[in-house]
Each structure stands twice: as structure tokens, then as C-alpha cells.
Protein backbone atom coordinates (compact mmCIF):
# COMPACT_ATOMS: atom_id res chain seq x y z
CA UNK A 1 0.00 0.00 0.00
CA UNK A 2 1.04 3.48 -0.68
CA UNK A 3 2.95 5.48 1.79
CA UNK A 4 2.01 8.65 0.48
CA UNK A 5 -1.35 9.53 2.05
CA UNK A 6 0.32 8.38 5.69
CA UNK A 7 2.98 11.20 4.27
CA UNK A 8 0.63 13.74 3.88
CA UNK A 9 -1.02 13.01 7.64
CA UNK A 10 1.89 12.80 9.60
CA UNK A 11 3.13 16.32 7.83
CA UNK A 12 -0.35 17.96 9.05
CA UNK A 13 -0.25 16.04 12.51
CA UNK A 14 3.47 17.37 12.97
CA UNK A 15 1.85 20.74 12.74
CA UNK A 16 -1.64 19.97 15.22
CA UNK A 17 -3.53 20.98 12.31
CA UNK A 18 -5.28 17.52 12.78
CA UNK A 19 -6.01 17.93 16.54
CA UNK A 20 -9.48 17.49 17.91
CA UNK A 21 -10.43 15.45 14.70
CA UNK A 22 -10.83 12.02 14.24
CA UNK A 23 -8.72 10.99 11.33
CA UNK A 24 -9.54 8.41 8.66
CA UNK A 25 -8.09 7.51 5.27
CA UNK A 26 -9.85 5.68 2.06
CA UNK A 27 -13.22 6.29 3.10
CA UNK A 28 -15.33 7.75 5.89
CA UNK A 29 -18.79 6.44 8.04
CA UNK A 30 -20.94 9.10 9.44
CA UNK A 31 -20.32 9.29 13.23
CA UNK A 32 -23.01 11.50 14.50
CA UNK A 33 -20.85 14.68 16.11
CA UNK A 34 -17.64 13.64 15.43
CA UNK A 35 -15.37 16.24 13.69
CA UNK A 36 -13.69 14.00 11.01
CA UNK A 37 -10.75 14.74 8.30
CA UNK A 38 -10.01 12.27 5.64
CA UNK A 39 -7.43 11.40 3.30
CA UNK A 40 -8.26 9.83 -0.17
CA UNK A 41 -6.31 9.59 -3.92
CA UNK A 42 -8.41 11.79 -6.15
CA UNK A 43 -7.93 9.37 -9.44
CA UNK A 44 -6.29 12.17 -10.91
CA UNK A 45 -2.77 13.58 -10.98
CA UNK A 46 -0.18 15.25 -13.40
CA UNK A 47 1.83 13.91 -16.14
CA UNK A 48 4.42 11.50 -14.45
CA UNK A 49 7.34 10.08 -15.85
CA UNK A 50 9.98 7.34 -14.05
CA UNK A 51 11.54 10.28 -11.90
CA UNK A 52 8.95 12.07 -10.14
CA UNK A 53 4.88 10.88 -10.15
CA UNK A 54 2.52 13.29 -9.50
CA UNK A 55 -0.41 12.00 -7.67
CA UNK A 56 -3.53 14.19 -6.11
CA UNK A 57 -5.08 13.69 -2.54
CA UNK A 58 -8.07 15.03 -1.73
CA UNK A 59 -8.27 16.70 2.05
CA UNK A 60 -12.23 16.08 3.61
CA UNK A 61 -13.02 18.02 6.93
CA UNK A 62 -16.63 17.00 8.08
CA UNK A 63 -17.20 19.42 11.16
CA UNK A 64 -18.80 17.94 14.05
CA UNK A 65 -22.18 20.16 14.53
CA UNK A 66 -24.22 22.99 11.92
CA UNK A 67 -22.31 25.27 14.44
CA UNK A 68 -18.61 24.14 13.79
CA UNK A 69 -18.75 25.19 10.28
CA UNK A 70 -16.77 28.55 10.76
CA UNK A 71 -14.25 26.47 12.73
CA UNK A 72 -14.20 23.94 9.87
CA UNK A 73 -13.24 26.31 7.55
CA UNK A 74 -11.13 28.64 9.35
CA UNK A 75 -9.05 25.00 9.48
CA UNK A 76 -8.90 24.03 6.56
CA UNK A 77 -7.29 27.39 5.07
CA UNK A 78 -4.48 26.77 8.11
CA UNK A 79 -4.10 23.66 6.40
CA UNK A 80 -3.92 25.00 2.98
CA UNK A 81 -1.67 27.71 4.36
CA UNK A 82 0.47 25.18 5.86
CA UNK A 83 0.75 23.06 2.73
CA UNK A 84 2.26 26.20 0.76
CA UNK A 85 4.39 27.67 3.11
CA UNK A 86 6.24 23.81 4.47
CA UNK A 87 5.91 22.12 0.91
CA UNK A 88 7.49 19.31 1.14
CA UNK A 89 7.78 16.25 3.84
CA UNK A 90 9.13 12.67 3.94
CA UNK A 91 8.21 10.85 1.15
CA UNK A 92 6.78 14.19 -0.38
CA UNK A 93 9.28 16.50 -2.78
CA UNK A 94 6.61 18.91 -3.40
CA UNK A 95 3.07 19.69 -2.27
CA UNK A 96 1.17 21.80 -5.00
CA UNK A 97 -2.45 22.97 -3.68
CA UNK A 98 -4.50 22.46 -6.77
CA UNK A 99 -7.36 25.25 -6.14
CA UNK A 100 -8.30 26.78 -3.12
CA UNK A 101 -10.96 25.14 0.03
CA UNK A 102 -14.23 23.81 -1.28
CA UNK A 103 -16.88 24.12 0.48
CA UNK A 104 -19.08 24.43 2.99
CA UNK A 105 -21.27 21.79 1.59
CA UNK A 106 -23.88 20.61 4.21
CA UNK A 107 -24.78 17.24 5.13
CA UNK A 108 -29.05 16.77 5.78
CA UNK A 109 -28.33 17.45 9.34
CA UNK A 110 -26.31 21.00 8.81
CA UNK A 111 -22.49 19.13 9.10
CA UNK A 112 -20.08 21.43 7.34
CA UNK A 113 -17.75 19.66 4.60
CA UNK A 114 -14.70 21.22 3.23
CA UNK A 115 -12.34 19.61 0.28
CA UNK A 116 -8.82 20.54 -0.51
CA UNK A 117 -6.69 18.84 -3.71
CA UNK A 118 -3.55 18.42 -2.96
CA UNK A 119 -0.76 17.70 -6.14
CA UNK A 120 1.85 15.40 -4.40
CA UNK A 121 5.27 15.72 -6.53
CA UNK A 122 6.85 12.24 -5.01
CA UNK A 123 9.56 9.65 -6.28
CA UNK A 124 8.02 6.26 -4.96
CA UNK A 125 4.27 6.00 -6.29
């Protein structure tokens, strides 16, 4: 299994940007209340060639309550902050933010979700 979205967590746990969350990669299960980030591949990526690969990760906050939102998001742009200014990590040459935070969407019961796309430059994919 790929090292690369462990990579990408330990760089934003390094920094408590993942503090008070419950963290989750590959896919996520509604837990009423519980303020969640996960890490998935996007599918998509860059042209790659046998020196550096160019994968995508995609960043999901899921805030805890309808009233977290603001905290959500005020979170996610540390993280995207974070990712531009310390750009590159163990296992990581290069993080490239692909746009800026998505979101809020709202799940039926007012949950904030934010998205972040995250370009990867690595060696090992």
C-alpha cells in the first residue's frame, strides 16, 4: 500500500492541524458529532514520468455540529496555508495545492464539509 497519504497526515499532525479530529483515510462512516478529516487519492494527478509521479489527494473536513462550520473552515485554510508555506515532507518532494478550500457543503443534518486537492510531486508511487 502506498505510503504517500500516511505522508501527507503525519506532515499535518506534525503541525496539530489535525487535533481534535478524528482521522480516517480511504473512506469515511458518518459518526453523529464527530469532527472527522479524511485522506483519499483523487484518481487524478499530473503527467508523471519514471523520476517524479505526480499524484492528487483530496483533504475532507466533516465538522462535528451545523455550528462548527466557521471552525471547519477557518481550518482548513491553516491547512492550505500550511501546505504552501512547508511544501514538502518525507516521502513528499513537493506539495502543490490544486485550487483553493471547497466548500461548505452541508450534510441533511447542517455538518459542514470542506475539500482541498492536494498535487503530491513524489519519487516512490
Amino acid at each position: 500500500m502506498s505510503e504517500l497519504l500516511p505522508s501527507v497526515r503525519d506532515h499535518l499532525a506534525d503541525a496539530d492541524l489535525l487535533d481534535g479530529y478524528r482521522v480516517l483515510m480511504y473512506r469515511w462512516t458518518d459518526s453523529e458529532g464527530t469532527p472527522t478529516i479524511v485522506f483519499t487519492r483523487s484518481g487524478t494527478g499530473g503527467a508523471s514520468d519514471y523520476l517524479v509521479q505526480r499524484p492528487d489527494v483530496r483533504i475532507v473536513l466533516v465538522t462535528g455540529s451545523a455550528s462548527d462550520v466557521r471552525a471547519g473552515e477557518v481550518r482548513m485554510h491553516h491547512i492550505l496555508r500550511y501546505l504552501r508555506h512547508s511544501y514538502k515532507a518525507a516521502g513528499v518532494l513537493h506539495f502543490q495545492p490544486m485550487s483553493g478550500v471547497i466548500g461548505p457543503s452541508y450534510l441533511e443534518n447542517g455538518r459542514g464539509v470542506f475539500e482541498l486537492n492536494i498535487r503530491c510531486l513524489t519519487d516512490d508511487q
